[in-house]
C-alpha atoms as a PDB file:
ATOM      1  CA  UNK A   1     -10.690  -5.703  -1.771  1.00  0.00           C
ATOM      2  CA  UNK A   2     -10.161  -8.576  -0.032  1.00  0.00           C
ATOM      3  CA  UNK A   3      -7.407  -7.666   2.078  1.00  0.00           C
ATOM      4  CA  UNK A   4      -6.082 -11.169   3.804  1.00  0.00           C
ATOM      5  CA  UNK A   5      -5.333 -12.014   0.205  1.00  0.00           C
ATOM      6  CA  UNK A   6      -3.596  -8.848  -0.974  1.00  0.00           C
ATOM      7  CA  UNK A   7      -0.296  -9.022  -2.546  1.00  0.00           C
ATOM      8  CA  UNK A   8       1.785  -5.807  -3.048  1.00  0.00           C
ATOM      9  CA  UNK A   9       2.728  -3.998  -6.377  1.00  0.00           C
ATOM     10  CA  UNK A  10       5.960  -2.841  -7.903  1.00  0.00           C
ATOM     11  CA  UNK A  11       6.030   0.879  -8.432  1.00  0.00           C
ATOM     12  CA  UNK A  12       7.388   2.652 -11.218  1.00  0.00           C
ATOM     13  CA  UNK A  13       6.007   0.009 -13.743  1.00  0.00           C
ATOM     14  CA  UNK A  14       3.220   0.346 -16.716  1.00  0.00           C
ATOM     15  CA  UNK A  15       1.711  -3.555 -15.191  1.00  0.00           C
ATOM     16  CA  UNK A  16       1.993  -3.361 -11.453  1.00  0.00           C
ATOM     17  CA  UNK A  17       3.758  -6.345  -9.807  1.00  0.00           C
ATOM     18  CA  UNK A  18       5.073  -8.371  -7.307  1.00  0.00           C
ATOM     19  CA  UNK A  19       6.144  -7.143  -3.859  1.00  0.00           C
ATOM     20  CA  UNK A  20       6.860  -3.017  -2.493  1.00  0.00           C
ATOM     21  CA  UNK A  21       6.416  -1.328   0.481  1.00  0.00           C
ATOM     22  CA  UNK A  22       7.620   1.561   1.319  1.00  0.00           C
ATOM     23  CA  UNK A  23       7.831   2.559   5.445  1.00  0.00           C
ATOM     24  CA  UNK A  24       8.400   5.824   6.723  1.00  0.00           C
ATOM     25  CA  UNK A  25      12.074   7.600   6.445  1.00  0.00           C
ATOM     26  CA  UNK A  26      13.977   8.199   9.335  1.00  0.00           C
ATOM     27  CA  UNK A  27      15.960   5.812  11.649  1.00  0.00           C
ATOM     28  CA  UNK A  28      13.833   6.407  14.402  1.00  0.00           C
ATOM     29  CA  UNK A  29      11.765   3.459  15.813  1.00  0.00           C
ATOM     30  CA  UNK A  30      11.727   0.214  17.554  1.00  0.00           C
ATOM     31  CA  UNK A  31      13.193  -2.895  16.273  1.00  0.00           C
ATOM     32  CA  UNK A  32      12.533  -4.591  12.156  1.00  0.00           C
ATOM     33  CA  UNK A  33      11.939  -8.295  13.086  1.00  0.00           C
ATOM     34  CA  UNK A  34      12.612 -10.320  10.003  1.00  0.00           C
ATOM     35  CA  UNK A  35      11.070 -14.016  10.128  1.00  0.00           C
ATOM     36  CA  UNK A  36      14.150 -15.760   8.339  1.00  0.00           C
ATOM     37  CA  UNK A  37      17.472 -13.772  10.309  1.00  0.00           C
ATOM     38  CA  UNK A  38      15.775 -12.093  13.522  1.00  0.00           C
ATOM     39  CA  UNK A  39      15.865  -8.920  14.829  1.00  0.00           C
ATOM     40  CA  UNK A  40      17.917  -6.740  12.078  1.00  0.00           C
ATOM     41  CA  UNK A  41      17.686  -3.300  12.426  1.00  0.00           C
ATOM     42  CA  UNK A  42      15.355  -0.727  13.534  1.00  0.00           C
ATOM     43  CA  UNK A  43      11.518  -1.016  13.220  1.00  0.00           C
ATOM     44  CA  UNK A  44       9.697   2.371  12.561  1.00  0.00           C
ATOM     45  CA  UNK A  45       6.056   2.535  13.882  1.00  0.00           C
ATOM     46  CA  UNK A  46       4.670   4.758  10.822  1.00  0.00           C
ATOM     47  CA  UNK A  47       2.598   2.504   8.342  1.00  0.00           C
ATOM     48  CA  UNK A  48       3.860   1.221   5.218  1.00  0.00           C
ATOM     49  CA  UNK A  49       2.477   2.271   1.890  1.00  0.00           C
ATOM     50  CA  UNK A  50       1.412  -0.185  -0.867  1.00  0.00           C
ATOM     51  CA  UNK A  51      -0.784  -0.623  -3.769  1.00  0.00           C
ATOM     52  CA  UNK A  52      -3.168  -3.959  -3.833  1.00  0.00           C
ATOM     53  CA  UNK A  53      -2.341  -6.309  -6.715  1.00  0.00           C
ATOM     54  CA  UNK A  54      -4.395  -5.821  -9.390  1.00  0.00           C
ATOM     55  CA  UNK A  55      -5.800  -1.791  -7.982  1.00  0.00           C
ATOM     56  CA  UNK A  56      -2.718  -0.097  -9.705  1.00  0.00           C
ATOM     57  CA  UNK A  57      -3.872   0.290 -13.042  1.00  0.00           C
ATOM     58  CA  UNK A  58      -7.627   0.954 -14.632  1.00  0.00           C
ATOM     59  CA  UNK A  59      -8.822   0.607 -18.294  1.00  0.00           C
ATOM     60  CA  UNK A  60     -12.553   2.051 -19.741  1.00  0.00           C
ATOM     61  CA  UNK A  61     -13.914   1.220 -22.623  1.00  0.00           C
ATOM     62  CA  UNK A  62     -16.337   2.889 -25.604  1.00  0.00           C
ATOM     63  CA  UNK A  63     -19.020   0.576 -25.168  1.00  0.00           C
ATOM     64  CA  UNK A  64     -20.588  -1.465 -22.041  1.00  0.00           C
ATOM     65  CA  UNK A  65     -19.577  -4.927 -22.240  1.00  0.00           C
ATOM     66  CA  UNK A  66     -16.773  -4.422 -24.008  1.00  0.00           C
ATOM     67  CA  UNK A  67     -12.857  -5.333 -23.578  1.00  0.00           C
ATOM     68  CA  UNK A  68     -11.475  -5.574 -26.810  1.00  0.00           C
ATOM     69  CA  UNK A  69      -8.342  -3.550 -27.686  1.00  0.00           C
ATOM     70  CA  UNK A  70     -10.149  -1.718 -29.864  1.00  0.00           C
ATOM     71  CA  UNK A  71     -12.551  -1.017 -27.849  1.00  0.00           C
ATOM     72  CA  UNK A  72     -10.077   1.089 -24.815  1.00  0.00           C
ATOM     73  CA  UNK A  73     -10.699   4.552 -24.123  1.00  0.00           C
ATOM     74  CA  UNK A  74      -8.872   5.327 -21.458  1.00  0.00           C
ATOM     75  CA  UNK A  75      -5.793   3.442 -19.422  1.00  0.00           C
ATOM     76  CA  UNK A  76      -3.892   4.606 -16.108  1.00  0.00           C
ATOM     77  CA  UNK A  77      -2.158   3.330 -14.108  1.00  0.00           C
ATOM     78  CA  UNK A  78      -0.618   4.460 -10.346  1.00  0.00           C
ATOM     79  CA  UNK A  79       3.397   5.511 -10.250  1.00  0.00           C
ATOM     80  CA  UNK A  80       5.952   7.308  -8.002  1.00  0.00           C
ATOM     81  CA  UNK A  81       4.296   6.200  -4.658  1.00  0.00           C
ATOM     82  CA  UNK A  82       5.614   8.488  -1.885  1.00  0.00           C
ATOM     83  CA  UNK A  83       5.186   8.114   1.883  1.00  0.00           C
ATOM     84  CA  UNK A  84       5.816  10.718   4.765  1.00  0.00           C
ATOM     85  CA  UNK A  85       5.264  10.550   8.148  1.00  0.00           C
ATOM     86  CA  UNK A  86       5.034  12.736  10.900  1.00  0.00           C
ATOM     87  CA  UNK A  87       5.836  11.741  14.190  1.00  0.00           C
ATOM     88  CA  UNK A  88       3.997  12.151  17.522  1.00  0.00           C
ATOM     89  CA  UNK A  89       1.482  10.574  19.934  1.00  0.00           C
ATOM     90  CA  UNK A  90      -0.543  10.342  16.645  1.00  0.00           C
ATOM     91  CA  UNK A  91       1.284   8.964  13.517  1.00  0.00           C
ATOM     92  CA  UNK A  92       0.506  11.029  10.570  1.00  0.00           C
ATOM     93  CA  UNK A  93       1.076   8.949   7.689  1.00  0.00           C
ATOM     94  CA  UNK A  94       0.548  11.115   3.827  1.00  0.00           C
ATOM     95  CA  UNK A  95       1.110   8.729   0.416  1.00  0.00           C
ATOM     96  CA  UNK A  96       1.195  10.584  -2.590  1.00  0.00           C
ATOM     97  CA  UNK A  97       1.541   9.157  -6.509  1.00  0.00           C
ATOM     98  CA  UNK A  98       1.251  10.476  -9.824  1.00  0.00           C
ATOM     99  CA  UNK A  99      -1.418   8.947 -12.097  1.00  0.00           C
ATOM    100  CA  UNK A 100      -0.175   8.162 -15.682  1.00  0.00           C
ATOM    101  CA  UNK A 101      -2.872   8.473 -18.140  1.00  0.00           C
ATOM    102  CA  UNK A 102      -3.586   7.566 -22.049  1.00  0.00           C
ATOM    103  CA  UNK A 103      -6.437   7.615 -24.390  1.00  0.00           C
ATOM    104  CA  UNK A 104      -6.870   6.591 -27.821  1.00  0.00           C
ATOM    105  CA  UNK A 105      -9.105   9.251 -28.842  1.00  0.00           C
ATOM    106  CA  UNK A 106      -7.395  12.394 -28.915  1.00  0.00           C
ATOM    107  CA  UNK A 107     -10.166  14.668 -30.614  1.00  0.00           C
ATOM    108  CA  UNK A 108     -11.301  17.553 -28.427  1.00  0.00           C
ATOM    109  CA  UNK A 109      -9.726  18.977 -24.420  1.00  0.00           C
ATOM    110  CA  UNK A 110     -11.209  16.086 -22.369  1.00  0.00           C
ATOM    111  CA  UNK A 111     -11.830  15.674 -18.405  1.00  0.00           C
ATOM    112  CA  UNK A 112     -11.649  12.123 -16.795  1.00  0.00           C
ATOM    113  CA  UNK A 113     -12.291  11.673 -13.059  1.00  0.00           C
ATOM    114  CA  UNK A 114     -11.209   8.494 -11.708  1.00  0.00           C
ATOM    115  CA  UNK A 115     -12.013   7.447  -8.293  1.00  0.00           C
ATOM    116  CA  UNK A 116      -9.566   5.914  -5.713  1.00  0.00           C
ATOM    117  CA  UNK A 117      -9.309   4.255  -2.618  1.00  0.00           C
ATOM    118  CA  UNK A 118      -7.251   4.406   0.716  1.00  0.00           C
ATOM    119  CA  UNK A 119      -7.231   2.332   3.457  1.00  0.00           C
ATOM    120  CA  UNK A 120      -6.041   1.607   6.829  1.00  0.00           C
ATOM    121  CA  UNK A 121      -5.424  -2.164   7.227  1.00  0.00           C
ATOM    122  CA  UNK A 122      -3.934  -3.588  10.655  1.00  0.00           C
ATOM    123  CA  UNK A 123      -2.275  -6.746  11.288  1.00  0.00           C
ATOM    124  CA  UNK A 124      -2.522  -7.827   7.748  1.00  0.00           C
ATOM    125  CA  UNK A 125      -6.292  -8.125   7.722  1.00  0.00           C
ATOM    126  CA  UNK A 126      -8.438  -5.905   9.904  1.00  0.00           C
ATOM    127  CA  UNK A 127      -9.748  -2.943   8.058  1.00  0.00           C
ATOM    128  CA  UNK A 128      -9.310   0.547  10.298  1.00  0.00           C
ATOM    129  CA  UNK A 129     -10.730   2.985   8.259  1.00  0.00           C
ATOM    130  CA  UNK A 130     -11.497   3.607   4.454  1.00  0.00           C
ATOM    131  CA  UNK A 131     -12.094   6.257   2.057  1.00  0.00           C
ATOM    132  CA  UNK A 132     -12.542   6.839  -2.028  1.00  0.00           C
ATOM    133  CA  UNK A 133     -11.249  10.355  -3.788  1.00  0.00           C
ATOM    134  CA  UNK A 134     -10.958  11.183  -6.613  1.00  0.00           C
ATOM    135  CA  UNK A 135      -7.708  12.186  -9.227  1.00  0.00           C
ATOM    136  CA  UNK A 136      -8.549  14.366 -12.187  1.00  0.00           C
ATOM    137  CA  UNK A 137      -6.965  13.963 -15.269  1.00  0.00           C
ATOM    138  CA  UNK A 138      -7.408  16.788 -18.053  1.00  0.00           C
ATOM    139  CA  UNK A 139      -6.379  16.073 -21.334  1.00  0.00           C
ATOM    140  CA  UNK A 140      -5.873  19.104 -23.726  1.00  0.00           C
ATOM    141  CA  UNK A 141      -6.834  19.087 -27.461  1.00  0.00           C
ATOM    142  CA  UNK A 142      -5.231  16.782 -29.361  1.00  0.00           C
ATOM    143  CA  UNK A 143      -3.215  15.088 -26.305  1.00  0.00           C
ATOM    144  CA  UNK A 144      -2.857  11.220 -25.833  1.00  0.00           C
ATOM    145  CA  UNK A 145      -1.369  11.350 -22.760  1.00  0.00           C
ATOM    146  CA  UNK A 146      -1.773  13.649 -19.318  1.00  0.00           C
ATOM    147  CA  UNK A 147      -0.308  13.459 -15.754  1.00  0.00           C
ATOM    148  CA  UNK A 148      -2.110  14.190 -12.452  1.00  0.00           C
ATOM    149  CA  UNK A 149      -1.389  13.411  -8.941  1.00  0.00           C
ATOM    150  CA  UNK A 150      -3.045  12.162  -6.355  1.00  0.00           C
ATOM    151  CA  UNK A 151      -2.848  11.911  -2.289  1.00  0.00           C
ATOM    152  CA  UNK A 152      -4.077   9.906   0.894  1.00  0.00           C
ATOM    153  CA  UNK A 153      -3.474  10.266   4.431  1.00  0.00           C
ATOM    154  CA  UNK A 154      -4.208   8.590   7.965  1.00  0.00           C
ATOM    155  CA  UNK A 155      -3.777   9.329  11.616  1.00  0.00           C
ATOM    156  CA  UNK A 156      -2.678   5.586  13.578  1.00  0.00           C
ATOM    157  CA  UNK A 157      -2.214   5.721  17.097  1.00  0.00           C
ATOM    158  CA  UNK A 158       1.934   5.644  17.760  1.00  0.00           C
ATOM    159  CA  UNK A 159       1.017   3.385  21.086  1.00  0.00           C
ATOM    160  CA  UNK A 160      -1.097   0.725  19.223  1.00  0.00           C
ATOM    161  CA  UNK A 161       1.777   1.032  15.998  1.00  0.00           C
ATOM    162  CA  UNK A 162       4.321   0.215  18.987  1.00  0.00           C
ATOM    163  CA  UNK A 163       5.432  -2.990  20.966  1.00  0.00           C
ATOM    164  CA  UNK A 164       4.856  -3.075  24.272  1.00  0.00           C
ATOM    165  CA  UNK A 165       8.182  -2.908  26.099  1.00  0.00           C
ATOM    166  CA  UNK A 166       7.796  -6.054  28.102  1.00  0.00           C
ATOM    167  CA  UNK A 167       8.169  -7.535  24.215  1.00  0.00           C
ATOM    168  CA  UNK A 168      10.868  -5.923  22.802  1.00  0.00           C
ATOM    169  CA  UNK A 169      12.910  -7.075  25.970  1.00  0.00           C
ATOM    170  CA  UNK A 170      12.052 -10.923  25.568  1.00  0.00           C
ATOM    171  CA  UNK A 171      12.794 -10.479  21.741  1.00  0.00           C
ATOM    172  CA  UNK A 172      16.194  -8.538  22.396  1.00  0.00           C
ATOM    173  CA  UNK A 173      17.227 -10.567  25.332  1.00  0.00           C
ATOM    174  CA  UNK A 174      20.781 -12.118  24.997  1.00  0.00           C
ATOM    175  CA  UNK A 175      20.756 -15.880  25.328  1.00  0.00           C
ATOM    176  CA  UNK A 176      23.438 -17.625  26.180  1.00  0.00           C
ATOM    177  CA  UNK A 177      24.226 -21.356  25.414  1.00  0.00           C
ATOM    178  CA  UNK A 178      23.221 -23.406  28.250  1.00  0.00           C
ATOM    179  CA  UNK A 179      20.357 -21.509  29.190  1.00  0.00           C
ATOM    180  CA  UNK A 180      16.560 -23.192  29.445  1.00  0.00           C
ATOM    181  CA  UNK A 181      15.416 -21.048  25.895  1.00  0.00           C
ATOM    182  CA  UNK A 182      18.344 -20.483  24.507  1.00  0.00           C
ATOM    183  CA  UNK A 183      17.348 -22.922  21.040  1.00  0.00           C
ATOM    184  CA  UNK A 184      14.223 -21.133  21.550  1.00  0.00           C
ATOM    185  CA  UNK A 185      13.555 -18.149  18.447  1.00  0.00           C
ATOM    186  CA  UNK A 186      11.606 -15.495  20.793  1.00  0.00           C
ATOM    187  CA  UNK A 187       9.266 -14.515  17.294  1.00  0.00           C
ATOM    188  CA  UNK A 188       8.021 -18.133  17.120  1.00  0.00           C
ATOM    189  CA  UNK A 189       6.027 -17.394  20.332  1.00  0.00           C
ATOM    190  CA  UNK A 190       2.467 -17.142  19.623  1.00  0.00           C
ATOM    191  CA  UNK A 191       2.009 -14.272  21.847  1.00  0.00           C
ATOM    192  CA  UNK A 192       4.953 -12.006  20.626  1.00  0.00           C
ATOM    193  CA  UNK A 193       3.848 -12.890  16.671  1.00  0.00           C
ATOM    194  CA  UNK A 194       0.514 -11.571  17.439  1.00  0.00           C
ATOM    195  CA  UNK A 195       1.757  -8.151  19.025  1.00  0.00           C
ATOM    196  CA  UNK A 196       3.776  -7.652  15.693  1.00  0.00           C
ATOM    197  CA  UNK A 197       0.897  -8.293  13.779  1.00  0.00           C
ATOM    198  CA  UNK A 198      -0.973  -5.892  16.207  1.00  0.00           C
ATOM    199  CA  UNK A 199       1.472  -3.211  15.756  1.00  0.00           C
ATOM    200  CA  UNK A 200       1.439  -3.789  11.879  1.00  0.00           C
ATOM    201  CA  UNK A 201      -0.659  -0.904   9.802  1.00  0.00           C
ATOM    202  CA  UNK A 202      -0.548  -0.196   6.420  1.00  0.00           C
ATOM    203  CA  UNK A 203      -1.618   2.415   4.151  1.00  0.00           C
ATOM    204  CA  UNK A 204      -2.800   1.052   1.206  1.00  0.00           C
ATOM    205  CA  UNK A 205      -3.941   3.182  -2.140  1.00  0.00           C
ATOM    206  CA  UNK A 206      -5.430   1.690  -5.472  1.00  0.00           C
ATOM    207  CA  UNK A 207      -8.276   3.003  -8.031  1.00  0.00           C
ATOM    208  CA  UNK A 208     -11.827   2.002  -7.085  1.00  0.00           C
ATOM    209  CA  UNK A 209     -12.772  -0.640  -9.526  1.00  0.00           C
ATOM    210  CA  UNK A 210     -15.958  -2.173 -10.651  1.00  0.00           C
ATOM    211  CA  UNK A 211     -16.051  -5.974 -10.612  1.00  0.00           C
ATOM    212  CA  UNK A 212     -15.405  -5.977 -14.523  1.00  0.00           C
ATOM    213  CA  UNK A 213     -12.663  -3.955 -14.067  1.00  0.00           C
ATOM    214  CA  UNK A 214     -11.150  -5.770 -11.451  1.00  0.00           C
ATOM    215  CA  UNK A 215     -11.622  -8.830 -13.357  1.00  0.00           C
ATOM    216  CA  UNK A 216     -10.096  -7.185 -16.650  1.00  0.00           C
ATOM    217  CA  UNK A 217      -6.994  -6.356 -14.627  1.00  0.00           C
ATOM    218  CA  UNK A 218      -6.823 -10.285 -13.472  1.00  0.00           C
ATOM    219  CA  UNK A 219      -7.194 -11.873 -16.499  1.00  0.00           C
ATOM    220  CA  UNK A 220      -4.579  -9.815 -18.569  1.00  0.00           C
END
């Protein structure tokens, strides 16, 4: 996954899309800096959950080599993400999803195991820490489609997921017109964009792909 890249998928869809992420509940925290209005509400340190473009969903097929329609076996795809986060001098962040499943075969009770990834990325790029599960889907006799769920968790560090205090002053300071920086937007300083991007960590989950499969999911 190249995670630079990365866009962020729509839950609750079959084809995942576009842009979610979910944050931690609570209103708890430091400051949300938006780039277009400023500071707007309340920024909470826990990291937010996502799922990679192109990760959500998975297809297999009869045969190697093979990507025809008729050719599927089995299709799922990644819904309901939920985050929770527990707070303390570690950040305990837990994302949990069901896994939506379908196969065109229905003969016979049938076992798939699909593998999975979670990730820790900070500041938008930097990879913290990875790890691949597994969710296990059983289908029963004569079934097309079956459910499972599936879960990932991370520890961050609260201090590095927080702003140091000397910037949340200069970004909350009242200006008044007149003075030296008062035209001056306090998140267009290099130094305070790169402690938000610091303090940014995500939690991102998708299924492990193979290059074909990741290429499948891109071309349909």
């Amino acid at each position: 996954m190249n995670a630079s890249a990365r866009r962020f998928a729509l839950m609750g869809a079959p084809l995942v899309a576009a842009l979610a992420l979910s944050a931690c509940g609570g209103k708890s925290g430091e400051l949300v800096v938006d780039d277009a209005v400023g500071v707007t509400a309340l920024r909470d340190p826990c990291p937010r959950v996502g799922i990679p473009d192109y990760t959500g969903d998975v297809t297999t097929f009869t045969a190697p080599g093979r990507t025809d329609s008729a050719s599927i076996d089995v299709e799922a795809v990644i819904t309901n993400l939920r985050a929770q986060c527990s707070d303390g001098e570690k950040l305990y962040s837990v994302a949990s999803f069901d896994v939506l499943a379908r196969r065109t075969n229905t003969s016979g009770a049938r076992r798939v195991e699909l593998p999975y990834f979670s990730t820790v990325i900070r500041g938008g790029n930097v990879v913290v820490a990875k790890r691949i599960g597994k969710v296990v889907i059983d289908f029963a006799d004569g079934q097309a489609r079956a459910t499972a769920k599936g879960q990932a968790a991370a520890y961050v560090e609260k201090a590095e997921a927080s702003l140091p205090e000397e910037m949340v002053k200069r970004i909350t300071r009242k200006r008044r017109a007149g003075d030296q920086d008062a035209a001056v937007d306090p998140l267009s300083q290099p130094d305070i964009k790169a402690a938000l991007a610091r303090a940014n960590f995500e939690l991102l989950v998708g299924f492990q792909l193979t290059e074909a499969q990741l290429q499948f999911n891109v071309r349909k």
